[in-house]
Protein backbone atom coordinates (compact mmCIF):
# COMPACT_ATOMS: atom_id res chain seq x y z
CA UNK A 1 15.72 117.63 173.81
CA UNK A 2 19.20 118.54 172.28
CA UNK A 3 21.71 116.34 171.99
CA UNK A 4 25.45 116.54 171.39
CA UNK A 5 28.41 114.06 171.31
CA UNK A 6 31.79 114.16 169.22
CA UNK A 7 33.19 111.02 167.48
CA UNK A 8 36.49 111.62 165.34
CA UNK A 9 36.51 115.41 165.57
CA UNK A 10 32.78 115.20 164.14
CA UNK A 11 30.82 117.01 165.91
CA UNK A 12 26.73 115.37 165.47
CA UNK A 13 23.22 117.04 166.84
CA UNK A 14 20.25 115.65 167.05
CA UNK A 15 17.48 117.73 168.11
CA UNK A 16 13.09 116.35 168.35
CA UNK A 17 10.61 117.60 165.92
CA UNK A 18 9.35 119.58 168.61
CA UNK A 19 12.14 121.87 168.67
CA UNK A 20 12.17 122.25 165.06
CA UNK A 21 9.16 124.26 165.53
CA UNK A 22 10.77 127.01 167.54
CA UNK A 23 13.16 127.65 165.13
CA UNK A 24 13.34 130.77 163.00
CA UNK A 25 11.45 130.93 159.66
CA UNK A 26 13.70 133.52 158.63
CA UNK A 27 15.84 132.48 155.62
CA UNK A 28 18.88 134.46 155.14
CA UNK A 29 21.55 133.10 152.23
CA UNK A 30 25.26 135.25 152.72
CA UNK A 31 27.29 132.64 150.84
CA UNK A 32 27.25 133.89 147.51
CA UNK A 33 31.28 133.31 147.04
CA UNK A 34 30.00 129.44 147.04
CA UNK A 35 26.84 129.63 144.46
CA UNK A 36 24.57 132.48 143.66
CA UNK A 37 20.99 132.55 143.26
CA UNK A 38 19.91 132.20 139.15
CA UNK A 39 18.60 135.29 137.65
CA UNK A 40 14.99 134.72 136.60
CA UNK A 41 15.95 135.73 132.61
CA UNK A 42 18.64 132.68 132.88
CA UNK A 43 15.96 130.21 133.61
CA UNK A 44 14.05 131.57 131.14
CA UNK A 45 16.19 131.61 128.75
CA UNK A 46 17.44 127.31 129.71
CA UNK A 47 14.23 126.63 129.34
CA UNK A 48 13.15 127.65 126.14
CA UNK A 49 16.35 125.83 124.70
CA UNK A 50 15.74 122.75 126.58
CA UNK A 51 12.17 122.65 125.24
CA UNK A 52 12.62 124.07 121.54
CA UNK A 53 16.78 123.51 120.85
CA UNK A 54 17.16 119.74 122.00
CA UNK A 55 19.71 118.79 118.84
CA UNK A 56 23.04 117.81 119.06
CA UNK A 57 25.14 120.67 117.91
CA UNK A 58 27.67 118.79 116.32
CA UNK A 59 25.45 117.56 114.18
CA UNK A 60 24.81 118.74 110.39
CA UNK A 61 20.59 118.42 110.04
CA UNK A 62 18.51 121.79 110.82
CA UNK A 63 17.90 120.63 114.57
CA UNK A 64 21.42 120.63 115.28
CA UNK A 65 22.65 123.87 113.47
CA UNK A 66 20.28 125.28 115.27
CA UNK A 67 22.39 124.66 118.59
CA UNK A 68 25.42 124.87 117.08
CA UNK A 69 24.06 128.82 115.90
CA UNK A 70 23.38 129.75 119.79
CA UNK A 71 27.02 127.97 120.99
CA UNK A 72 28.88 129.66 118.79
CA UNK A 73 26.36 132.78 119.78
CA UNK A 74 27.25 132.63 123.47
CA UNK A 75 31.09 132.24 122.62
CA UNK A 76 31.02 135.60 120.35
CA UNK A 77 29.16 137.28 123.11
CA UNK A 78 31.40 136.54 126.07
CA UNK A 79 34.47 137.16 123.82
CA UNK A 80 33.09 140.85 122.96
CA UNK A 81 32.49 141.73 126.64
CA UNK A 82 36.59 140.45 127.27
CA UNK A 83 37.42 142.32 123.63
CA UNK A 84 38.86 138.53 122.99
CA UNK A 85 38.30 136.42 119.64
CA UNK A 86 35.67 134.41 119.55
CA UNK A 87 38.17 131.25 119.08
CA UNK A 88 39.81 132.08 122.03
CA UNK A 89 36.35 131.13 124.98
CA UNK A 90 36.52 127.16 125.28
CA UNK A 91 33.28 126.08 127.28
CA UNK A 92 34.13 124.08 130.05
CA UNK A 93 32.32 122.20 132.91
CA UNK A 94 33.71 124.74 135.36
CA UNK A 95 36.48 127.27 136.69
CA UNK A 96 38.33 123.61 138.28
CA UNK A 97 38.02 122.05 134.65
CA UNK A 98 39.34 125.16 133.17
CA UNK A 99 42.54 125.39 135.43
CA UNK A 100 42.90 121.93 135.10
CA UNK A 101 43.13 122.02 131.32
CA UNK A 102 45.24 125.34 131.27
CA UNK A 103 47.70 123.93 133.92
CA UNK A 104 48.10 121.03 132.48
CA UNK A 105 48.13 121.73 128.68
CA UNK A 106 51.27 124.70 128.88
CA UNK A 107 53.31 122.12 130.87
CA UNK A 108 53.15 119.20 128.80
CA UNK A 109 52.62 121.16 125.16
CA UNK A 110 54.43 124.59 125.85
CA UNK A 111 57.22 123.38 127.59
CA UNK A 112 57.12 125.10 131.12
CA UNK A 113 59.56 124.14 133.17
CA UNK A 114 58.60 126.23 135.80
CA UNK A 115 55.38 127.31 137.46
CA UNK A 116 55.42 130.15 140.52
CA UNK A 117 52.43 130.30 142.68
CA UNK A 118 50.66 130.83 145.86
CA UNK A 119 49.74 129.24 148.63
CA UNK A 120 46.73 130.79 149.18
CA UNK A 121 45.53 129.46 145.70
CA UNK A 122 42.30 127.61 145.07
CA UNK A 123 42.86 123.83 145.19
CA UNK A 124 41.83 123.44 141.37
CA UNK A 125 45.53 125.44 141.21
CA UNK A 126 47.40 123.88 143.74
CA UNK A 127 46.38 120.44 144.09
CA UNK A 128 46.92 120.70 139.97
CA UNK A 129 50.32 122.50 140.44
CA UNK A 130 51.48 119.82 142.97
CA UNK A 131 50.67 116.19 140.58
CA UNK A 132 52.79 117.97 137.86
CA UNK A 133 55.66 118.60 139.92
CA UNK A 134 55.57 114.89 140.30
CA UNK A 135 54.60 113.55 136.99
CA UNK A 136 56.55 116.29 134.83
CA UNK A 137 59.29 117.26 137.43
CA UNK A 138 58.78 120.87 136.70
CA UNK A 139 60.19 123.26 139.69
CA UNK A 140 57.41 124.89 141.69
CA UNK A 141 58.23 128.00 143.38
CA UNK A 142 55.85 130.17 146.07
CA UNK A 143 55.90 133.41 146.07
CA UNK A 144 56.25 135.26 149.85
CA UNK A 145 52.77 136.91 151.09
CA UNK A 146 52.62 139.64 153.32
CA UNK A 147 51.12 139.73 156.91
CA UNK A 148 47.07 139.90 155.13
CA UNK A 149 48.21 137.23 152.70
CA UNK A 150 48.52 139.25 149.13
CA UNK A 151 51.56 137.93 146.92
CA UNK A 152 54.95 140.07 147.45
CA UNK A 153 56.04 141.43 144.07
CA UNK A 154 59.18 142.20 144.96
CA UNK A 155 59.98 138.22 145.83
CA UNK A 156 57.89 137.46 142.41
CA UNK A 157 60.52 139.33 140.18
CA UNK A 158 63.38 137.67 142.09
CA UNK A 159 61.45 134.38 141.48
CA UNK A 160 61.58 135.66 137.54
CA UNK A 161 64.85 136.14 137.22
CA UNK A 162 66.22 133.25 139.35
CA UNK A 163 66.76 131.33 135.69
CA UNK A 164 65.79 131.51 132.11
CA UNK A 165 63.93 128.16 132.12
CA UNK A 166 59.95 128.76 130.89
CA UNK A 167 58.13 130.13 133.23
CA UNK A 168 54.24 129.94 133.97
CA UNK A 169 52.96 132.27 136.73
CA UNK A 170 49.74 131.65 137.92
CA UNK A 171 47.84 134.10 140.98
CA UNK A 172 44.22 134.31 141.32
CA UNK A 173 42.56 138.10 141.15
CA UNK A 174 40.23 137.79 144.09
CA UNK A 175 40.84 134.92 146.60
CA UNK A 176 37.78 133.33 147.18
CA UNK A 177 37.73 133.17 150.88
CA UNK A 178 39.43 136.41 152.39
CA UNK A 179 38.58 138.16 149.26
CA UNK A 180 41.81 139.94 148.57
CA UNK A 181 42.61 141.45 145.03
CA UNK A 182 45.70 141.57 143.39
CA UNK A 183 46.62 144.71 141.13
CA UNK A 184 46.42 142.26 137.81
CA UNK A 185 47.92 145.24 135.43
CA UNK A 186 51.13 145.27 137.44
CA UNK A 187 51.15 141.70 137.45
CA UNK A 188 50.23 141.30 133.76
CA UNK A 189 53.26 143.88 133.34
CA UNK A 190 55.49 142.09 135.25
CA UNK A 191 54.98 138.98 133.21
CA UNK A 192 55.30 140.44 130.08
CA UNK A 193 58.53 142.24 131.15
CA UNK A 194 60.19 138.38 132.40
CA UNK A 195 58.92 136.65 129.47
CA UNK A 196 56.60 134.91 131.19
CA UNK A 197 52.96 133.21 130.77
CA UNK A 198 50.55 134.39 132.97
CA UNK A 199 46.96 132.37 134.18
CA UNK A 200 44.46 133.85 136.66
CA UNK A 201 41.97 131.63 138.46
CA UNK A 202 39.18 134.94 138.11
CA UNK A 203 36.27 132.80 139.00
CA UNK A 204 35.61 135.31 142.24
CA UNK A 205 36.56 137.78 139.71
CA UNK A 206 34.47 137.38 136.21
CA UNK A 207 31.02 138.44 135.87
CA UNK A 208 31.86 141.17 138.95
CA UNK A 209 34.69 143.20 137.82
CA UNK A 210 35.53 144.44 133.80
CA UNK A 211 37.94 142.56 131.89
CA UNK A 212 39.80 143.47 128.93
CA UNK A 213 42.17 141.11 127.81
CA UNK A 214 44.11 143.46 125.09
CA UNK A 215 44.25 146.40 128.00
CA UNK A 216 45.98 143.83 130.39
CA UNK A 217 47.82 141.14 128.67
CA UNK A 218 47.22 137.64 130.00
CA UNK A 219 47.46 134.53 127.93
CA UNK A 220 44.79 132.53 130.55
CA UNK A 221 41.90 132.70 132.63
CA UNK A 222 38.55 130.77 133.89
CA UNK A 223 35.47 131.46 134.71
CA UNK A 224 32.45 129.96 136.18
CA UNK A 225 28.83 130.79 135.87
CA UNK A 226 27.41 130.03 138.76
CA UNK A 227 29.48 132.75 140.89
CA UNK A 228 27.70 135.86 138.67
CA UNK A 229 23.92 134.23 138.71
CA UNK A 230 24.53 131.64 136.45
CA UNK A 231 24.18 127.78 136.27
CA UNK A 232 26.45 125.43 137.96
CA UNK A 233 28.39 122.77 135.52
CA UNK A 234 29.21 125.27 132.99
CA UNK A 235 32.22 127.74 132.40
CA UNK A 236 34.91 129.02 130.30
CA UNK A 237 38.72 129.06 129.96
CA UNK A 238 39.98 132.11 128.19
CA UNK A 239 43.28 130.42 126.55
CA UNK A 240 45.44 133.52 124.33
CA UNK A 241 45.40 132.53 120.64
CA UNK A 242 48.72 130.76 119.39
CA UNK A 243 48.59 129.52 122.38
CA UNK A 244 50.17 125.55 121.42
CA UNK A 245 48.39 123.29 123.66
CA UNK A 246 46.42 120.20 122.28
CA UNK A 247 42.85 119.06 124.45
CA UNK A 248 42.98 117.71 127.54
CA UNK A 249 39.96 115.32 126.81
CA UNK A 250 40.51 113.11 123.66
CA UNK A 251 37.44 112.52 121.98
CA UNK A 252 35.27 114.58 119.16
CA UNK A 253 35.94 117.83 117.85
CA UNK A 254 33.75 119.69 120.03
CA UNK A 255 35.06 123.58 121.19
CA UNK A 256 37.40 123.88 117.74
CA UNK A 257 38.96 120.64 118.86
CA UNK A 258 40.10 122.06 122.90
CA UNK A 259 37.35 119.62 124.37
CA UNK A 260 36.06 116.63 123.24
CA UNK A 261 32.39 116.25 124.85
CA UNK A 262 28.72 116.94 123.30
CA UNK A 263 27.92 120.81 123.95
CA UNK A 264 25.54 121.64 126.96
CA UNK A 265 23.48 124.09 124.53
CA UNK A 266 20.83 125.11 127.84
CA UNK A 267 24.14 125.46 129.66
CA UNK A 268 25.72 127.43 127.46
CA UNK A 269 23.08 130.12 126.78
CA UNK A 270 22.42 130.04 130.46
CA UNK A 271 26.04 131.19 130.91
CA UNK A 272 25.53 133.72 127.94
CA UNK A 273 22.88 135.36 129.64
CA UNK A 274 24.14 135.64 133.27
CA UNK A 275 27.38 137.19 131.50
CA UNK A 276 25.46 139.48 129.54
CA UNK A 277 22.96 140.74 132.57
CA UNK A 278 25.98 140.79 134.88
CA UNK A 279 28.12 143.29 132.35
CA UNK A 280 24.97 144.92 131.54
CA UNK A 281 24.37 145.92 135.30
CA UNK A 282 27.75 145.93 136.33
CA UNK A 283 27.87 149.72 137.60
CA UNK A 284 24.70 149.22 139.37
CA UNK A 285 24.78 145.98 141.19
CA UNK A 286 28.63 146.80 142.09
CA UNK A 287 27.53 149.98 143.82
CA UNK A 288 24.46 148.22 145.88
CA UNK A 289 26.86 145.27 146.62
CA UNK A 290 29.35 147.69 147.88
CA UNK A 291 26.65 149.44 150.16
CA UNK A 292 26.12 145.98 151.52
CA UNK A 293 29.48 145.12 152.11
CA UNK A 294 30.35 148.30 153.79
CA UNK A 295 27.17 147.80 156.04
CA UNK A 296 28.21 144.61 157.04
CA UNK A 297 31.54 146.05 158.15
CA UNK A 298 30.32 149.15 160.08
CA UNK A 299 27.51 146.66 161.80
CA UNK A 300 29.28 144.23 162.69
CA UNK A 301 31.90 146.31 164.35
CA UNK A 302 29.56 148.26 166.38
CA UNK A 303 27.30 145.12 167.68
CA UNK A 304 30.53 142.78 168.31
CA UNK A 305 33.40 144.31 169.46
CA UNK A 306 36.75 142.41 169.04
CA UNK A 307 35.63 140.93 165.60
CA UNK A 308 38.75 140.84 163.68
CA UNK A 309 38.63 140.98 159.25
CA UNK A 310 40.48 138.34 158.01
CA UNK A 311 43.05 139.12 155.35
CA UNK A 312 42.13 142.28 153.53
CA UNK A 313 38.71 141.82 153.21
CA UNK A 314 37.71 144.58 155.93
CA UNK A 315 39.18 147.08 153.63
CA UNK A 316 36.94 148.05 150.47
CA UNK A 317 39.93 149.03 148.33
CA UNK A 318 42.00 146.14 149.11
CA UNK A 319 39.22 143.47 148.74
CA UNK A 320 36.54 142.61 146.25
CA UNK A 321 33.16 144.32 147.30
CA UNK A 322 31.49 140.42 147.21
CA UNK A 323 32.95 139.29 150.78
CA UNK A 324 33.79 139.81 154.24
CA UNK A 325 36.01 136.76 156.25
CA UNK A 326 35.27 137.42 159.88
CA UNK A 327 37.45 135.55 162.88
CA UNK A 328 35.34 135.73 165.94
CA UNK A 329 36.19 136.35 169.94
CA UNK A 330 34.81 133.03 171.26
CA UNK A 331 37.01 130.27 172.10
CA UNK A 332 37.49 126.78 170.64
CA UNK A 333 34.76 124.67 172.23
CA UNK A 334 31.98 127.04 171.98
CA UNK A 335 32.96 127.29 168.24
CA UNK A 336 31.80 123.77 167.72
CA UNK A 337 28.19 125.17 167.90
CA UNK A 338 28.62 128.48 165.94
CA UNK A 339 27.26 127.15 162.37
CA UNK A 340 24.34 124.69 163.73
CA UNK A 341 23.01 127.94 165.84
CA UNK A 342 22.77 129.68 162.43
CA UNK A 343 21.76 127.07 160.45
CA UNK A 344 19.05 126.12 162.76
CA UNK A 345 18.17 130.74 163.00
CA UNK A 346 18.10 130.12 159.05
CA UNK A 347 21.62 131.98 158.18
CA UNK A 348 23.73 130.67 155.56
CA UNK A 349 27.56 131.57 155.58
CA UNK A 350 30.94 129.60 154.99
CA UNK A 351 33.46 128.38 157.15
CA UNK A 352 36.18 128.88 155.28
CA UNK A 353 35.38 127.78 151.33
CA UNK A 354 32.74 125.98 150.84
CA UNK A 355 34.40 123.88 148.05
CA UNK A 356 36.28 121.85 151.24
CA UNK A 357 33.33 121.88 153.30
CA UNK A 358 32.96 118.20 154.80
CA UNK A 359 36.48 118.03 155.84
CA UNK A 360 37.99 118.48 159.14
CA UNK A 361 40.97 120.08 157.28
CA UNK A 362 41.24 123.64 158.00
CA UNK A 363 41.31 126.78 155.59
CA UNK A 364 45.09 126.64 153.59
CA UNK A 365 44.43 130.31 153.34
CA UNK A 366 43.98 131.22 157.04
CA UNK A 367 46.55 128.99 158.10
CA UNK A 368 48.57 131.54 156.12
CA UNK A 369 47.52 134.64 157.33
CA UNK A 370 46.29 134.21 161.11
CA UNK A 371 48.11 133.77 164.25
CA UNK A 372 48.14 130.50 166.07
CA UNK A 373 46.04 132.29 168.23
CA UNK A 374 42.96 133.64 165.95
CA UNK A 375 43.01 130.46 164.20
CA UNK A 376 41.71 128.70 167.44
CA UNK A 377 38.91 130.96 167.14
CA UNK A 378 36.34 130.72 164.41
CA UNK A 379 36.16 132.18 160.95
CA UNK A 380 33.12 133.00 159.01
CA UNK A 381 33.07 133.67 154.87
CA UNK A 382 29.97 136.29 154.52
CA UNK A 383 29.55 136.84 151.03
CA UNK A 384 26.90 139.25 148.98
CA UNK A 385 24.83 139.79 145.98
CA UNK A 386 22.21 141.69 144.50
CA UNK A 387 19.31 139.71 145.73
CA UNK A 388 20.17 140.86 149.89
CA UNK A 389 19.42 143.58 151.84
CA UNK A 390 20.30 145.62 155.06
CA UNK A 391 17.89 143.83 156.79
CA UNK A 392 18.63 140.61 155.73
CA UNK A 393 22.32 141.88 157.44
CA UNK A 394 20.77 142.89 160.24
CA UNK A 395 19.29 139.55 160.92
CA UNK A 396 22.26 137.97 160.20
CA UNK A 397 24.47 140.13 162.44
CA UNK A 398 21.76 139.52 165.51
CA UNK A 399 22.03 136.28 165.52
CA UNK A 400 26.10 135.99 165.50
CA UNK A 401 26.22 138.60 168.34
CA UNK A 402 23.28 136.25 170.47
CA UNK A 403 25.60 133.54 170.05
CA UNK A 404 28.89 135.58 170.84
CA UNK A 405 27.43 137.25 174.24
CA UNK A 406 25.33 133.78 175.59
């Protein structure tokens, strides 16, 4: 027995043990954008330091210079792959701690005045951006997207030279749910030319595309592990040295005084090593990842006509190769039951991000770049990484198009 009832625009099923039975065994996991599966040599690696490197890197006896040898290890490492100083990586919880402290830190220690934006921002950015317009009174400015939702640059330059006040601009590379890059060296350029900081939420972005901070200038960025194979909890904020900001978190003197907080060493070398593999392989697993991507698209077209790409992330020049945001041709109601049928057939997407999954809020970025029409209809995140395959696509695709045509 199956049943269904709505309370408060929830929508709950209940279905008997019985019918668990007949449901697919097949497990299929498209929602890498979210979390990624942990290389193999990562665990490896976090285990031998929680088992062998268990002292306290800050402190001075042979246990903890031990962990205090692989921190400052990982940080070298991870600044040679961004051809950054080693003083400049500050291990952080996360990409939303790092934007946090970045955000914060250049408005109330460097003086911005102003910060320009998108809309279309992660919430670590604009939730952030938002609380200091109210606490600091700093002017907030949005730049104009076009029609798939990528910042105008034209309006950005008019939003640079509207005053001299000290500006911070701050655009993500890759938008982590339609997937749409930004050309960073233009932007980087652009800054540089106005005078103006520049921070890049690159959490879609690091450990999938090469960076190289002195080739294209920026003064911030974040990163998180767990987007390139990596453990969750642990990250990195890039902050440009000379940069004048004091920490965020008051405390010890932990990361060269940025962030107060015991080191977590298994963390940290866990991070090390998904950076290194992912750099390592780059070339590789970016080709594959693109063959998967492009796949997707060509399927997906074929078996269910109408499907529309959301933003840019149909086109492989346009978007990052990790992602594909589909919108749907079913209508509102029968939506309700899209992501139980392929949770229950063993698929795992996104609707929308999965970082405001749980609320009845809808995506801030498709509001943006869909008509009121589409956005009636449902939108799915499908997102890649090395460890799928074309079948594993094929699966996926057959059981959207039984749900489309029933």
């Amino acid at each position: 027995m199956l049943t269904i009832f709505i309370k408060n625009s929830v929508t709950f099923v209940f279905y008997s043990i019985l019918e668990r039975k007949e449901v697919s065994m097949e497990k299929v996991y498209l929602d890498n954008a979210a979390t990624t599966q942990v290389r193999s040599s990562v665990i490896e690696k976090m285990q031998n330091a929680l088992r062998s490197f268990y002292g306290n890197p800050s402190s001075t006896h042979s246990f903890g210079r031990s962990a205090k040898t692989g921190v400052e290890s990982a940080r070298k490492t991870i600044a040679k792959y961004l051809n950054a100083q080693p003083s400049e990586i500050i291990f952080t919880s996360g990409g939303t701690e790092a934007d946090n402290m970045i955000l914060r830190c250049v408005v109330r220690d460097m003086q911005v005045k102003t910060i320009i934006t998108s809309r279309i921002e992660h919430h670590a950015v604009l939730h952030t951006v938002e609380e200091l317009e109210k606490e600091y009174n700093i002017t907030l400015k949005y730049v104009d997207l076009d029609a798939h939702g990528t910042p105008d640059f034209t309006h950005l330059k008019a939003l640079l030279t509207e005053d001299d006040s000290k500006t911070l601009v701050s655009l993500m590379h890759v938008n982590n749910e339609i997937g749409n890059k930004i050309d960073i060296d233009v932007l980087s350029a652009l800054c540089i030319e106005n005078n103006a900081l520049l921070h890049s939420d690159t959490v879609q972005s690091v450990g999938h595309y090469a960076w190289d901070v002195k080739k294209t200038p920026i003064d911030f960025l974040t990163a998180a592990a767990h987007k390139f194979h990596g453990p969750k909890g642990i990250g990195f904020a890039y902050i440009k040295k000379n940069a004048q900001i004091k920490p965020l978190i008051s405390g010890g003197s932990q990361e060269r005084g940025f962030r107060a907080g015991t080191e977590s060493y298994h963390n940290i070398v866990g991070l090390e090593e998904a950076f290194v593999q992912a750099y390592d392989n780059l070339e590789e697993e970016m080709t594959y990842v693109k063959g998967l991507k492009k796949y997707f698209i060509d399927t997906i077209k074929k078996e269910i006509p109408g499907v529309i790409f959301n933003g840019h992330s149909g086109d492989m020049e346009k978007s990052t190769y990790t992602l594909v945001n589909v919108c749907l041709p079913i209508d509102e109601q029968k939506a309700l039951m899209l992501l139980f049928h392929l949770d229950i057939k063993g698929v795992a997407c996104s609707k929308g991000s999965a970082c405001q999954s749980g609320s009845d809020l809808g995506s801030h970025v498709l509001t943006q770049v869909l008509s009121v029409e589409n956005l009636k209809k449902p939108s799915l995140r499908f997102s890649f990484s090395k460890y799928n395959t074309t079948k594993e696509i094929d699966y996926a695709i057959a059981v959207l198009k039984e749900f489309v045509d029933k």
